[in-house]
C-alpha atoms as a PDB file:
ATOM      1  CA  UNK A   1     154.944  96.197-144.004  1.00  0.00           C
ATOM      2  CA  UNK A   2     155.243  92.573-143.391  1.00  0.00           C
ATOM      3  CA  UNK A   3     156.203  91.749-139.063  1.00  0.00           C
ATOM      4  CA  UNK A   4     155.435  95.795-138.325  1.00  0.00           C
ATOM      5  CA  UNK A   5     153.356  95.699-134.865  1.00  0.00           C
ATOM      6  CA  UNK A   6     150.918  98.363-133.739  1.00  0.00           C
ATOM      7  CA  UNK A   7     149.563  99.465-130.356  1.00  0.00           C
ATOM      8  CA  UNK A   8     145.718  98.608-130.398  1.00  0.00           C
ATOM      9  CA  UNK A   9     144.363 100.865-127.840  1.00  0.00           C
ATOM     10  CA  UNK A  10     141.346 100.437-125.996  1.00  0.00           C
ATOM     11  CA  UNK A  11     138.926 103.691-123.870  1.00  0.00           C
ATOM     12  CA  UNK A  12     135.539 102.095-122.315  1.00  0.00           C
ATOM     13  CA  UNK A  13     133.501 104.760-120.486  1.00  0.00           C
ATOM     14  CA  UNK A  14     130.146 104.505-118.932  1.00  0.00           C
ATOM     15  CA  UNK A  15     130.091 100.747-117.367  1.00  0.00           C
ATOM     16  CA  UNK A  16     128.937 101.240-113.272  1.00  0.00           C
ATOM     17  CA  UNK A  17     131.154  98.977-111.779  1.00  0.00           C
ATOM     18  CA  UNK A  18     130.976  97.688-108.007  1.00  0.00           C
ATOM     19  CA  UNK A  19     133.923  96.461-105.742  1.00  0.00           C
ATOM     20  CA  UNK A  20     135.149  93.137-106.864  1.00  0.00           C
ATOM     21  CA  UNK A  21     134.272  93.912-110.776  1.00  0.00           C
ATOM     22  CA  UNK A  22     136.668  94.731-113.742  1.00  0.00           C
ATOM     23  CA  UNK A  23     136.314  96.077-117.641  1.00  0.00           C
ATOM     24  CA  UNK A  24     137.906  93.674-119.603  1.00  0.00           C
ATOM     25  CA  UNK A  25     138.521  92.946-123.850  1.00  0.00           C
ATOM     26  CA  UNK A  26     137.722  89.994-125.640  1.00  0.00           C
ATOM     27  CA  UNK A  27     137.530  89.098-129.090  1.00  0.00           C
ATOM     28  CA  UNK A  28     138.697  86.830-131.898  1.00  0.00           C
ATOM     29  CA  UNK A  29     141.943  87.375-131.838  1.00  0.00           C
ATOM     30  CA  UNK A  30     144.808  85.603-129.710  1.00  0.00           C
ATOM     31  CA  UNK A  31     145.933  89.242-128.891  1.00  0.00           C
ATOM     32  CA  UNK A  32     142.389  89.641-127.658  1.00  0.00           C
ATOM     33  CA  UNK A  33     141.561  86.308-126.278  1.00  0.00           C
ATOM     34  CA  UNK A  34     140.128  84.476-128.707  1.00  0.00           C
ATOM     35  CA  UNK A  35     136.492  84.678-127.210  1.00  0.00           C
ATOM     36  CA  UNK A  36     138.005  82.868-123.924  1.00  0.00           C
ATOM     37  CA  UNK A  37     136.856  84.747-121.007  1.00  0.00           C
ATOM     38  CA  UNK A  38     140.109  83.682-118.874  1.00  0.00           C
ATOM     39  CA  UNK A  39     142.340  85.154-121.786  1.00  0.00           C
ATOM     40  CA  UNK A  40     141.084  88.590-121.963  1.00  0.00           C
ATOM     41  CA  UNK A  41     142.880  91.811-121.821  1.00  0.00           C
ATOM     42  CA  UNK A  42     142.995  93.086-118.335  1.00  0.00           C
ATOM     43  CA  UNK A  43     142.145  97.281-118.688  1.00  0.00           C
ATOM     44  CA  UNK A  44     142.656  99.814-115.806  1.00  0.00           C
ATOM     45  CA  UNK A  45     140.710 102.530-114.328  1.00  0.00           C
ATOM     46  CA  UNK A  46     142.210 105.863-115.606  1.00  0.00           C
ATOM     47  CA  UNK A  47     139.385 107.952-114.205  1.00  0.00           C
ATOM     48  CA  UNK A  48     135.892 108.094-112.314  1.00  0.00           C
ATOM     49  CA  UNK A  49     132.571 109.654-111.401  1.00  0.00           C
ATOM     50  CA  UNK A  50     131.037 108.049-108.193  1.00  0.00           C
ATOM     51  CA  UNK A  51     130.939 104.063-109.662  1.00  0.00           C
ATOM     52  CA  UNK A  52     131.062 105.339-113.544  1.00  0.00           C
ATOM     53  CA  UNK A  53     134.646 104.899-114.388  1.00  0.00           C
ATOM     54  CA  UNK A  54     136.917 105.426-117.472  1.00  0.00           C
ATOM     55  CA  UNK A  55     139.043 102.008-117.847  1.00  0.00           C
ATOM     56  CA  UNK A  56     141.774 102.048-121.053  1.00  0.00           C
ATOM     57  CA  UNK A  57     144.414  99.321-122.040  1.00  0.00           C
ATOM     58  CA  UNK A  58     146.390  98.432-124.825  1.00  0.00           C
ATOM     59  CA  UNK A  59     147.188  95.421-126.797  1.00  0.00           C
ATOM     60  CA  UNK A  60     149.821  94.570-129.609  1.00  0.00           C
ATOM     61  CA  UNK A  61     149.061  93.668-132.917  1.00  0.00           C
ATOM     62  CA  UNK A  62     150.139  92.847-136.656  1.00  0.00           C
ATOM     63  CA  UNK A  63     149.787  95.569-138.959  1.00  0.00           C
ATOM     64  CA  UNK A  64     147.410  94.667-141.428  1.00  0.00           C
ATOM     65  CA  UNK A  65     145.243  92.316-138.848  1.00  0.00           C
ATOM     66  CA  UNK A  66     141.439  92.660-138.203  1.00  0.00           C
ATOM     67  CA  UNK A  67     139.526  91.952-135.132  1.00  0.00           C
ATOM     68  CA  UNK A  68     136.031  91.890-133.728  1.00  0.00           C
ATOM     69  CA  UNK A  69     135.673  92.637-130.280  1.00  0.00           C
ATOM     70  CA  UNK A  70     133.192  93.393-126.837  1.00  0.00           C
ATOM     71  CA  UNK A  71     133.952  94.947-123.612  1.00  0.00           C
ATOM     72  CA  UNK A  72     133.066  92.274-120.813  1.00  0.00           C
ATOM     73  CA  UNK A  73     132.456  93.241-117.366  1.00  0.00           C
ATOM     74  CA  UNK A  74     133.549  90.299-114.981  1.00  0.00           C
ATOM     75  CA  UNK A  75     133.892  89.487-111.276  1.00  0.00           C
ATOM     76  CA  UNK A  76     131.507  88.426-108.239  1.00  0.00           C
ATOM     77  CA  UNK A  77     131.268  85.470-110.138  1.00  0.00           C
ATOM     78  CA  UNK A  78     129.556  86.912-112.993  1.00  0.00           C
ATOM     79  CA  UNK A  79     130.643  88.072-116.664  1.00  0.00           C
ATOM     80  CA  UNK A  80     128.634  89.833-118.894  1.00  0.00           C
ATOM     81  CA  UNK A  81     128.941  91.069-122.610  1.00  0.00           C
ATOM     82  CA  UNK A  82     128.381  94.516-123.907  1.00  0.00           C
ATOM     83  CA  UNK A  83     124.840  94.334-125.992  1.00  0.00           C
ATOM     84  CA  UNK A  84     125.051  93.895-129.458  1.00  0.00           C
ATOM     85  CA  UNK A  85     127.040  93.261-132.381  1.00  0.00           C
ATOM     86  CA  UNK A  86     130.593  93.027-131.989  1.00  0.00           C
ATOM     87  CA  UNK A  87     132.756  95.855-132.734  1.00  0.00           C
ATOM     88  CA  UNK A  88     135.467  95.680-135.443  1.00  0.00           C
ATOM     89  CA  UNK A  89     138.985  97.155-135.926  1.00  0.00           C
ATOM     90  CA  UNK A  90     141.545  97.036-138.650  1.00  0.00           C
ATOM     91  CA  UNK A  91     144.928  97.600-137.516  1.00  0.00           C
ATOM     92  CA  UNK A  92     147.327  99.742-139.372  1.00  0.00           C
ATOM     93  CA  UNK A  93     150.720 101.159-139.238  1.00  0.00           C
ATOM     94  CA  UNK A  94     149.788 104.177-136.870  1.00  0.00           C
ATOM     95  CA  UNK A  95     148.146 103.563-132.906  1.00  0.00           C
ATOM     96  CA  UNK A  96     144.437 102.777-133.355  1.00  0.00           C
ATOM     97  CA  UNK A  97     142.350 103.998-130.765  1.00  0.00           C
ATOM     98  CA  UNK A  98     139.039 101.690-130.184  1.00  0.00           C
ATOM     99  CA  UNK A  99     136.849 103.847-128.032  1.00  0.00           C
ATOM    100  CA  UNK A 100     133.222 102.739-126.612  1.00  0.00           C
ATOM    101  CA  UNK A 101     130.271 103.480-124.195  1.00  0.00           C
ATOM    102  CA  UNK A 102     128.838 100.152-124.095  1.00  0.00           C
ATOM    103  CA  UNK A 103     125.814  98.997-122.871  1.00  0.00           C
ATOM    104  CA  UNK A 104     126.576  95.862-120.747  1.00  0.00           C
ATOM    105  CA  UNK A 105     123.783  93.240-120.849  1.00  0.00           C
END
């Protein structure tokens, strides 16, 4: 249905992480920062093992939209992409759930 907005939710496991770094979103949507590393979606650690954590956000967006995106790791003056293509979503009426174990390059 036409102005119906879904919850986008994001799960990255599996990126070692050292003081000073954060798991961020980014892709091509304004919801997801339109590729602009300032503008992505902050995520929050939910869960670790030693420097292995579990960080999970959510995001907004139109029901019917599609996105690519990549988990970013960023901080200490460095960001870098997950390997790869990009992954893709297509939002619906119900919560999507975009779940990954990236490799970051």
């Amino acid at each position: 249905p036409t102005g119906t907005v879904t919850v986008v939710n994001f799960v990255i496991d599996g990126i070692s992480t050292q003081p000073g770094q954060s798991v961020k979103v980014l892709g091509s949507t304004t919801e997801l920062g339109s590729w602009s590393v300032p503008n992505a979606v902050n995520l929050s650690v939910t869960s670790c093992a030693g420097s292995v954590c579990r960080w999970s956000g959510s995001v907004t967006m139109n029901a019917g939209a599609s996105a690519e995106w990549k988990a970013i790791l960023t901080g200490n003056g460095v960001t870098r992409w997950q390997c790869g293509a990009n992954q893709k979503l297509t939002v619906g009426t119900d919560p999507v759930f975009a779940q990954t174990s990236p490799q970051i390059c």
